[in-house]
Each structure stands twice: as structure tokens, then as C-alpha cells.
PDB file of N, CA and C in Angstrom:
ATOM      1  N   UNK A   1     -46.889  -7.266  54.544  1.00  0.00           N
ATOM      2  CA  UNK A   1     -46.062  -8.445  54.712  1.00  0.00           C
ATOM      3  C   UNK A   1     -45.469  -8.402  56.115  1.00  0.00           C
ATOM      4  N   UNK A   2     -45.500  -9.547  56.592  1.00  0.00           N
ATOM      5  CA  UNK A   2     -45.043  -9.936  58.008  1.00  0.00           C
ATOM      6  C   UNK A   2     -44.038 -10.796  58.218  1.00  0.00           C
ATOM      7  N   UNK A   3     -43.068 -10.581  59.092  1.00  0.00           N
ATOM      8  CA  UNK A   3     -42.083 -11.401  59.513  1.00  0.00           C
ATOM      9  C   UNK A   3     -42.485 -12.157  60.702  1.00  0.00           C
ATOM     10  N   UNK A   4     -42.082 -13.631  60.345  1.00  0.00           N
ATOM     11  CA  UNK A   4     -42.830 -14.761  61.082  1.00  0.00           C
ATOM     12  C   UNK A   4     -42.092 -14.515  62.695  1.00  0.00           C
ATOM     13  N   UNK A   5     -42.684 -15.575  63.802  1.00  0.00           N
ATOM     14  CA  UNK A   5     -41.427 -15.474  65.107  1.00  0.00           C
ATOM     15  C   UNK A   5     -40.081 -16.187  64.485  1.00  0.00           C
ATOM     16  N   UNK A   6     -39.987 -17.013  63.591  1.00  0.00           N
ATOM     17  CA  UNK A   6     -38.852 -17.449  63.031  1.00  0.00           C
ATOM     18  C   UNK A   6     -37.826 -16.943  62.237  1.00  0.00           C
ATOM     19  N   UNK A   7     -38.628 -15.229  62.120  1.00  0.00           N
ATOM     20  CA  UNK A   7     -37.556 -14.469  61.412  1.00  0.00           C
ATOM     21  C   UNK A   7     -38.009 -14.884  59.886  1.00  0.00           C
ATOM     22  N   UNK A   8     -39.209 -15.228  59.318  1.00  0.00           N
ATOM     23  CA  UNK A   8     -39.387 -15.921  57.966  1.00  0.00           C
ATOM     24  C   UNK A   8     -39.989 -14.353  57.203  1.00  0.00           C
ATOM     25  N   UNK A   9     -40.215 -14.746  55.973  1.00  0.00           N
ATOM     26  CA  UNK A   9     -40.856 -13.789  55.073  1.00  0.00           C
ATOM     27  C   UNK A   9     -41.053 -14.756  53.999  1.00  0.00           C
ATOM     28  N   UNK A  10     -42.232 -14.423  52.969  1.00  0.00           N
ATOM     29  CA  UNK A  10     -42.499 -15.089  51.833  1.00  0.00           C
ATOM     30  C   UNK A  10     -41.947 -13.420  50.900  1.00  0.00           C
ATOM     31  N   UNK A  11     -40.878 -14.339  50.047  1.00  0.00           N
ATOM     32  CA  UNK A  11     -41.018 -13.766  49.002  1.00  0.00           C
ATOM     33  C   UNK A  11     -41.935 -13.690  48.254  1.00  0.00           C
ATOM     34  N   UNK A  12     -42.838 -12.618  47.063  1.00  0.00           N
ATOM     35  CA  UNK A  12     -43.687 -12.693  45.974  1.00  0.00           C
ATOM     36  C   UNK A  12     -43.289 -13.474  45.411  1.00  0.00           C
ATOM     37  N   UNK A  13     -44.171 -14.438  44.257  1.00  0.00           N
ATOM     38  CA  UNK A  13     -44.011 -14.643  43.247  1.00  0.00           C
ATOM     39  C   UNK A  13     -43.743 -13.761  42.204  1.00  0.00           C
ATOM     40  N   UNK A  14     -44.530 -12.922  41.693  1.00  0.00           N
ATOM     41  CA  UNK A  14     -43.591 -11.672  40.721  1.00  0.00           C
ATOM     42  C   UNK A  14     -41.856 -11.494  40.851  1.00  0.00           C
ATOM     43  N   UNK A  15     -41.567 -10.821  42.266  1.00  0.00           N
ATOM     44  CA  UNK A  15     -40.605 -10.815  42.845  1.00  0.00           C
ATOM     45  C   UNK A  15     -39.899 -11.718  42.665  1.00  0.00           C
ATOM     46  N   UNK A  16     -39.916 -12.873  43.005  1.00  0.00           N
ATOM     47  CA  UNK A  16     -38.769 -14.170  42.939  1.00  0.00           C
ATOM     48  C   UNK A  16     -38.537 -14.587  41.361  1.00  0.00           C
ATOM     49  N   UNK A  17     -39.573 -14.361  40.452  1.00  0.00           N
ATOM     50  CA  UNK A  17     -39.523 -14.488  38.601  1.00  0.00           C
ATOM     51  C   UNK A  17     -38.791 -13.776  38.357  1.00  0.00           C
ATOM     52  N   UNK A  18     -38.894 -12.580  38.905  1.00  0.00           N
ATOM     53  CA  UNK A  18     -37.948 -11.300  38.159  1.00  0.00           C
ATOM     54  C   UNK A  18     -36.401 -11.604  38.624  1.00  0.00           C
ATOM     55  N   UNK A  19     -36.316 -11.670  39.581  1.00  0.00           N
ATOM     56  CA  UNK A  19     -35.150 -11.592  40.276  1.00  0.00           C
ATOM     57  C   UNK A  19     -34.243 -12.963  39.920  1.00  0.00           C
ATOM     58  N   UNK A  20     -35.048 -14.184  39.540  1.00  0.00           N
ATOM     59  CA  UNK A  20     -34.263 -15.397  39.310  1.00  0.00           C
ATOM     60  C   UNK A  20     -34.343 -16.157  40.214  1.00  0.00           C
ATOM     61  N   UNK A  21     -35.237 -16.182  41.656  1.00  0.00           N
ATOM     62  CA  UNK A  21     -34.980 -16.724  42.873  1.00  0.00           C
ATOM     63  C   UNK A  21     -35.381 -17.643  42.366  1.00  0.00           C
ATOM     64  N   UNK A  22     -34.770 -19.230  42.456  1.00  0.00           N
ATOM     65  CA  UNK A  22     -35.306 -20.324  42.231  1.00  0.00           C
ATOM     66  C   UNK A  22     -35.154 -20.847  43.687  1.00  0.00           C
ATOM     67  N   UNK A  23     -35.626 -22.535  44.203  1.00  0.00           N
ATOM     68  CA  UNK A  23     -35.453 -23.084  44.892  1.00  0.00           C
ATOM     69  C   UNK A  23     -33.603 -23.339  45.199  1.00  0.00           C
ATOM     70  N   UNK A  24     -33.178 -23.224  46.349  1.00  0.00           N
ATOM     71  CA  UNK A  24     -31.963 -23.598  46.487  1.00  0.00           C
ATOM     72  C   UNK A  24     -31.217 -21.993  45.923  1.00  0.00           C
ATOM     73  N   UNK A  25     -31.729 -21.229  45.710  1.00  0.00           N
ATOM     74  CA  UNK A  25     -30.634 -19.751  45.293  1.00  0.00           C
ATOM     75  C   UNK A  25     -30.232 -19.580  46.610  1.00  0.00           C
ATOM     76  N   UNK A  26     -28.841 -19.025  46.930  1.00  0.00           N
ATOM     77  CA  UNK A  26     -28.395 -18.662  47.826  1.00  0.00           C
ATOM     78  C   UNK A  26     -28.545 -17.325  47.951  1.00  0.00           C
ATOM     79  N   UNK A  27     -28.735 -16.611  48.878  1.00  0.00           N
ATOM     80  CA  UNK A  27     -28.804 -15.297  49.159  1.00  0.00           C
ATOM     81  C   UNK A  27     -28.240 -14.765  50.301  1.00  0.00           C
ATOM     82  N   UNK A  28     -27.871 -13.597  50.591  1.00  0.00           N
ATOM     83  CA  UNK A  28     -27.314 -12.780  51.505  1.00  0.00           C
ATOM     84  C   UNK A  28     -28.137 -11.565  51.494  1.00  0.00           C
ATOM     85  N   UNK A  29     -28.065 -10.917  52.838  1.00  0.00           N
ATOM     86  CA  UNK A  29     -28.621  -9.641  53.230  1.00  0.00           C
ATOM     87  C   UNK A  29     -27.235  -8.547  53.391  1.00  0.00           C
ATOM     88  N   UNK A  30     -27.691  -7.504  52.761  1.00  0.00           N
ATOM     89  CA  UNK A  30     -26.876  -7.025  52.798  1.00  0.00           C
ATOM     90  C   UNK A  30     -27.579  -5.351  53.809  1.00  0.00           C
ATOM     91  N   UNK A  31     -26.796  -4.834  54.771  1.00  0.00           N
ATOM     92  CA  UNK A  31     -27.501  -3.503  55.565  1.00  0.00           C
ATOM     93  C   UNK A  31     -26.512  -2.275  55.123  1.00  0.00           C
ATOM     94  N   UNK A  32     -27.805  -0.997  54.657  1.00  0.00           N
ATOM     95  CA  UNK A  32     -27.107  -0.126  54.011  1.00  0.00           C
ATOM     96  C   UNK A  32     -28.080   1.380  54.693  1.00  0.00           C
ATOM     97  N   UNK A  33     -27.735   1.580  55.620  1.00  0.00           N
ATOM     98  CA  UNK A  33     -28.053   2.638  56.651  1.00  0.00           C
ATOM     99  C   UNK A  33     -29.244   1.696  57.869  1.00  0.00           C
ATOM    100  N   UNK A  34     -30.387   2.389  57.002  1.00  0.00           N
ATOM    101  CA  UNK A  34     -32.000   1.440  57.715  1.00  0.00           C
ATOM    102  C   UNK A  34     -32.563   0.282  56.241  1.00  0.00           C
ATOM    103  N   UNK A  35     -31.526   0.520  55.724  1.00  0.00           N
ATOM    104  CA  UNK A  35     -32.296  -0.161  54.490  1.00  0.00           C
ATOM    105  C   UNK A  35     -31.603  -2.141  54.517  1.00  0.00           C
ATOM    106  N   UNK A  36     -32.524  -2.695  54.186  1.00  0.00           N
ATOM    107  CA  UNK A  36     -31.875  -3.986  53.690  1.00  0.00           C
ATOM    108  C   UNK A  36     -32.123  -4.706  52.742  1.00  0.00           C
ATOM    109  N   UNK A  37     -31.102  -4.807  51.641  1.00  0.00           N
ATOM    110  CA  UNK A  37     -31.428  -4.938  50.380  1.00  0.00           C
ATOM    111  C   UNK A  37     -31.201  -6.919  50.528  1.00  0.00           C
ATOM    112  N   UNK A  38     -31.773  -7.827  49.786  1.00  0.00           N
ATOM    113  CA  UNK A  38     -31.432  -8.915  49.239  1.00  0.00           C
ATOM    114  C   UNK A  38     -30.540  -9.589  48.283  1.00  0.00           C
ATOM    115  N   UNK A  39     -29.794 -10.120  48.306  1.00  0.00           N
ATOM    116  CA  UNK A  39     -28.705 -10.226  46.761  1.00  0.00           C
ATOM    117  C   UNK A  39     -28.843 -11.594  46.452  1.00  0.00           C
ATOM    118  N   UNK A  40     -29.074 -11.986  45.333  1.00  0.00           N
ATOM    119  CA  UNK A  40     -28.934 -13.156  45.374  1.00  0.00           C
ATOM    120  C   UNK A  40     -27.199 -13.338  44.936  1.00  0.00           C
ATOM    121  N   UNK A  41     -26.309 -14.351  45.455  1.00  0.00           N
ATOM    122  CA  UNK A  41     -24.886 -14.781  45.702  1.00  0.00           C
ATOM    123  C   UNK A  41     -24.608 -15.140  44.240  1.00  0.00           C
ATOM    124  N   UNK A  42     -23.615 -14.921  43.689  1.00  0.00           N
ATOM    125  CA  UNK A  42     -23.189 -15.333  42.399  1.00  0.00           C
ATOM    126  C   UNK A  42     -22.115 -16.475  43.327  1.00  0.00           C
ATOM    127  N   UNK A  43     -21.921 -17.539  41.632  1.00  0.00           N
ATOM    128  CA  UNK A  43     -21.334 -18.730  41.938  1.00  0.00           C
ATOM    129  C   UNK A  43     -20.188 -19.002  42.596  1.00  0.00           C
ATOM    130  N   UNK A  44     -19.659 -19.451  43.709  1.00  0.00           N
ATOM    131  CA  UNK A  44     -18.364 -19.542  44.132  1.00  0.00           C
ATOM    132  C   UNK A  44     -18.048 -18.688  45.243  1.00  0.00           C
ATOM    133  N   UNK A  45     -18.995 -17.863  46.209  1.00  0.00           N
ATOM    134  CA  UNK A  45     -18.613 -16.502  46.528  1.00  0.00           C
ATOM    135  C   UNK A  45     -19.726 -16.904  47.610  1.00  0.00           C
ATOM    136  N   UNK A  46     -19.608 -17.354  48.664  1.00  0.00           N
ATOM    137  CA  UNK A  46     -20.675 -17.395  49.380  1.00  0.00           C
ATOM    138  C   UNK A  46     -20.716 -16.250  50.397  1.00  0.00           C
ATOM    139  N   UNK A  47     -21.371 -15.857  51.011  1.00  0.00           N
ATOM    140  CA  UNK A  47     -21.148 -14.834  52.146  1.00  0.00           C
ATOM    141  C   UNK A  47     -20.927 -15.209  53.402  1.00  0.00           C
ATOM    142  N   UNK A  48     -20.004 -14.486  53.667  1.00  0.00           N
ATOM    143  CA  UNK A  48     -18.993 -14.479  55.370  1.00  0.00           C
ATOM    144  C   UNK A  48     -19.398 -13.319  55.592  1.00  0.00           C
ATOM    145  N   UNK A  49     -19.643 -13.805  56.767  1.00  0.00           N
ATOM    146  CA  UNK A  49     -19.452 -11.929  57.924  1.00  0.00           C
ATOM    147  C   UNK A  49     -18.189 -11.493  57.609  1.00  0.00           C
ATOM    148  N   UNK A  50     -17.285 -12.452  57.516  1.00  0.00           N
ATOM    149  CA  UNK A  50     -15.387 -11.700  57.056  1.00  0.00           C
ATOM    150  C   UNK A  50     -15.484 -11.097  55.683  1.00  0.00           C
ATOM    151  N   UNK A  51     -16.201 -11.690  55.036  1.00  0.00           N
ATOM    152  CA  UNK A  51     -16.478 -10.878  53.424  1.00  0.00           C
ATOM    153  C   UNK A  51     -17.000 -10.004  53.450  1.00  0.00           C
ATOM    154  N   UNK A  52     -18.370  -9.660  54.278  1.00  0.00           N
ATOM    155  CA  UNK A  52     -19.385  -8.882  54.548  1.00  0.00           C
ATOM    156  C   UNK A  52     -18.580  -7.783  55.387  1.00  0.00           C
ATOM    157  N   UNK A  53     -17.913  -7.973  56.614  1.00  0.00           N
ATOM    158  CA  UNK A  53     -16.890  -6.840  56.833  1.00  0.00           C
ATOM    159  C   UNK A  53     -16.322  -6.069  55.375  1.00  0.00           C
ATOM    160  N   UNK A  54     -15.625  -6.739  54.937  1.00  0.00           N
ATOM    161  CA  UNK A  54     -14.367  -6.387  54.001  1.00  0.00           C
ATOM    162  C   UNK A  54     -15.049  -5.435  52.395  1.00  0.00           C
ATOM    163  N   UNK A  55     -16.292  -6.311  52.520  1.00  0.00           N
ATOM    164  CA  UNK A  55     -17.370  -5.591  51.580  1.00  0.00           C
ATOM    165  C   UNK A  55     -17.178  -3.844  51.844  1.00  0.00           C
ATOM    166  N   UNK A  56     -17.997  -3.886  53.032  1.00  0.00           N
ATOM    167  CA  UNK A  56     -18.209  -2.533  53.692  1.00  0.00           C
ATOM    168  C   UNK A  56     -17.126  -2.107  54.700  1.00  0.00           C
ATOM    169  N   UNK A  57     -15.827  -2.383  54.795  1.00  0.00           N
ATOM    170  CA  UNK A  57     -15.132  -1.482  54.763  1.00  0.00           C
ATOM    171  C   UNK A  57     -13.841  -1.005  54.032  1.00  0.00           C
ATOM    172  N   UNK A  58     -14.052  -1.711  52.291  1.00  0.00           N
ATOM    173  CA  UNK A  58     -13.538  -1.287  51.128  1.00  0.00           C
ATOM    174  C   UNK A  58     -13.519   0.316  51.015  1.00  0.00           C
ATOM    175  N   UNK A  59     -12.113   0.821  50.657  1.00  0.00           N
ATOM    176  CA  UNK A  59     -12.524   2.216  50.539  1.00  0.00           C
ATOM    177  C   UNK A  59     -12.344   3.459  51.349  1.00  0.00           C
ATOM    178  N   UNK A  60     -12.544   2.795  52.848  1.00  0.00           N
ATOM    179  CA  UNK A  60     -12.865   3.487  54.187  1.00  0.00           C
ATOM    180  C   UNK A  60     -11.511   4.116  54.638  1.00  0.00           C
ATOM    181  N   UNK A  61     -10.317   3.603  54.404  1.00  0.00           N
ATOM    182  CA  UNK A  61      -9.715   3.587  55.308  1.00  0.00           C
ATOM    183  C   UNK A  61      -9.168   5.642  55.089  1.00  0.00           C
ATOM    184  N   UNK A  62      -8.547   6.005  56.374  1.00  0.00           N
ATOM    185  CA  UNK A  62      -8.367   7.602  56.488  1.00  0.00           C
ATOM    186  C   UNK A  62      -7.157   7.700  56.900  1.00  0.00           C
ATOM    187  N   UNK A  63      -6.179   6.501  57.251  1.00  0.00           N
ATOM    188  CA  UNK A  63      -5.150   6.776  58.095  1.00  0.00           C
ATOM    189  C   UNK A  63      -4.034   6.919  56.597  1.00  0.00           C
ATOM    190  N   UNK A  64      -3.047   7.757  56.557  1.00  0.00           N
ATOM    191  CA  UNK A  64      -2.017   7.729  55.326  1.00  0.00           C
ATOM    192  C   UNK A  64      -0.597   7.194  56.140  1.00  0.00           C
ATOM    193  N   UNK A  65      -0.091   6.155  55.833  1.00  0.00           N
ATOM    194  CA  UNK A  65       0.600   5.156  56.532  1.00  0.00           C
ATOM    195  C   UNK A  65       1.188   4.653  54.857  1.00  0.00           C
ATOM    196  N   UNK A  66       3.046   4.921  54.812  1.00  0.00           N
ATOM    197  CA  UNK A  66       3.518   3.993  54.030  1.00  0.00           C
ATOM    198  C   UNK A  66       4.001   2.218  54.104  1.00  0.00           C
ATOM    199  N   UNK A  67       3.781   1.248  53.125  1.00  0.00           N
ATOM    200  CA  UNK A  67       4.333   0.372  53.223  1.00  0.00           C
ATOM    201  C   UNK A  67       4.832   0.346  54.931  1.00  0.00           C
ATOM    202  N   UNK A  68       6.271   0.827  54.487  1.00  0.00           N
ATOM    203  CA  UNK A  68       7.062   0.017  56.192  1.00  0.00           C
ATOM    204  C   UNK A  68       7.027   0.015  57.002  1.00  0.00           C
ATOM    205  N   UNK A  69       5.850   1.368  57.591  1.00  0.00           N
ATOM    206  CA  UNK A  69       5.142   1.722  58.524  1.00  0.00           C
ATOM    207  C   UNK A  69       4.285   0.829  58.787  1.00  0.00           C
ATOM    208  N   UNK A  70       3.649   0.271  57.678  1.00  0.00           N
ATOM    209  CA  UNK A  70       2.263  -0.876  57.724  1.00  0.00           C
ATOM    210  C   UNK A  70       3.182  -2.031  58.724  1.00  0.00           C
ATOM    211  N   UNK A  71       3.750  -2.280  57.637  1.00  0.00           N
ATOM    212  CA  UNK A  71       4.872  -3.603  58.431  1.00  0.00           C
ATOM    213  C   UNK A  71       5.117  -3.710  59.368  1.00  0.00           C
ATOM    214  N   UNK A  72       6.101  -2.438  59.891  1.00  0.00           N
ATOM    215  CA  UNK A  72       6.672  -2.455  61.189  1.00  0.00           C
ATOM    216  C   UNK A  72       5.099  -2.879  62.127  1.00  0.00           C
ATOM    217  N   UNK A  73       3.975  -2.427  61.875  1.00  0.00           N
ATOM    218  CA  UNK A  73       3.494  -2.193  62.655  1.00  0.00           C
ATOM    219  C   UNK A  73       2.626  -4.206  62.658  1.00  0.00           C
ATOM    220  N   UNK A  74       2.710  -4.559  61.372  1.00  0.00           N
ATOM    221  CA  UNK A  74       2.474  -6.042  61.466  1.00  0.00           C
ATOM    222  C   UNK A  74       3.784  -6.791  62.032  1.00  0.00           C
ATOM    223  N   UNK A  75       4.906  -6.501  61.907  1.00  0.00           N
ATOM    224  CA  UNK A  75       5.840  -7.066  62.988  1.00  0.00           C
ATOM    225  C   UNK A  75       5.942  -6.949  64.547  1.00  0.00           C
ATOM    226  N   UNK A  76       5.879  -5.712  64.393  1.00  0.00           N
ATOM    227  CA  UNK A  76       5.768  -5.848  65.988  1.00  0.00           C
ATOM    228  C   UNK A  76       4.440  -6.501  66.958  1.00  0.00           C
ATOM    229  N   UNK A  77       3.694  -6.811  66.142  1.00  0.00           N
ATOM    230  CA  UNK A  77       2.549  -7.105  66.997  1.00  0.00           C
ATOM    231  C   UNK A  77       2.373  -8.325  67.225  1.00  0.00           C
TER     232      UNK A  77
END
């Protein structure tokens, strides 16, 4: 399988039955090292790069910072 100059791909038929892809499904790519998986979008929830941030960096954070510390530091800025 080949990716067109337009950046295209044909999904399988097998593939798109199983998965539910109908005409008009919305989908997002999602990147998970070298890998890139397909999702198809559940209702109401479309994908943003701001979602897609917030997706992947759920979890992450390392800094230990209370409440008023957070604040102060959203006030002053």
C-alpha cells in the first residue's frame, strides 16, 4: 500500500467492515512513538491539536507544586 502525492491511502474493504468506517466517519490519527494508529472519533468529540496535546500530555506532569503555588504562579503572569 502506497501513499498518494496527496497524502491519500485506500483503506481495505475488510478493514473499513470491521472497524465501522462508513462514508462520512470522522477520524483522527493518533502518533505513538513510530507508530500511527487510526481512531475512528466518537460522537461530539472532534479532534483538536489542543485535545490531541492534552490527550498526550495527561499524566506527564513531574513538577510537585501545591495549589497556591500553581496560582501565584497563574497570577503573576
Amino acid at each position: 500500500m502506497r501513499i498518494t502525492s496527496k497524502g491519500q491511502v485506500t483503506i481495505p474493504v475488510h478493514v473499513r467492515s470491521r472497524a465501522g468506517l462508513l462514508p462520512n466517519t470522522e477520524v483522527d490519527f493518533v502518533l505513538k512513538g513510530n507508530t500511527v494508529y487510526l481512531v475512528k472519533m466518537t460522537k461530539g468529540r472532534k479532534a483538536t491539536p489542543m485535545r490531541e496535546w492534552l490527550r498526550r500530555a495527561r499524566g506527564s506532569a513531574t513538577v510537585k507544586m501545591t495549589t497556591e503555588q500553581i496560582m501565584k504562579l497563574t497570577r503573576d503572569w
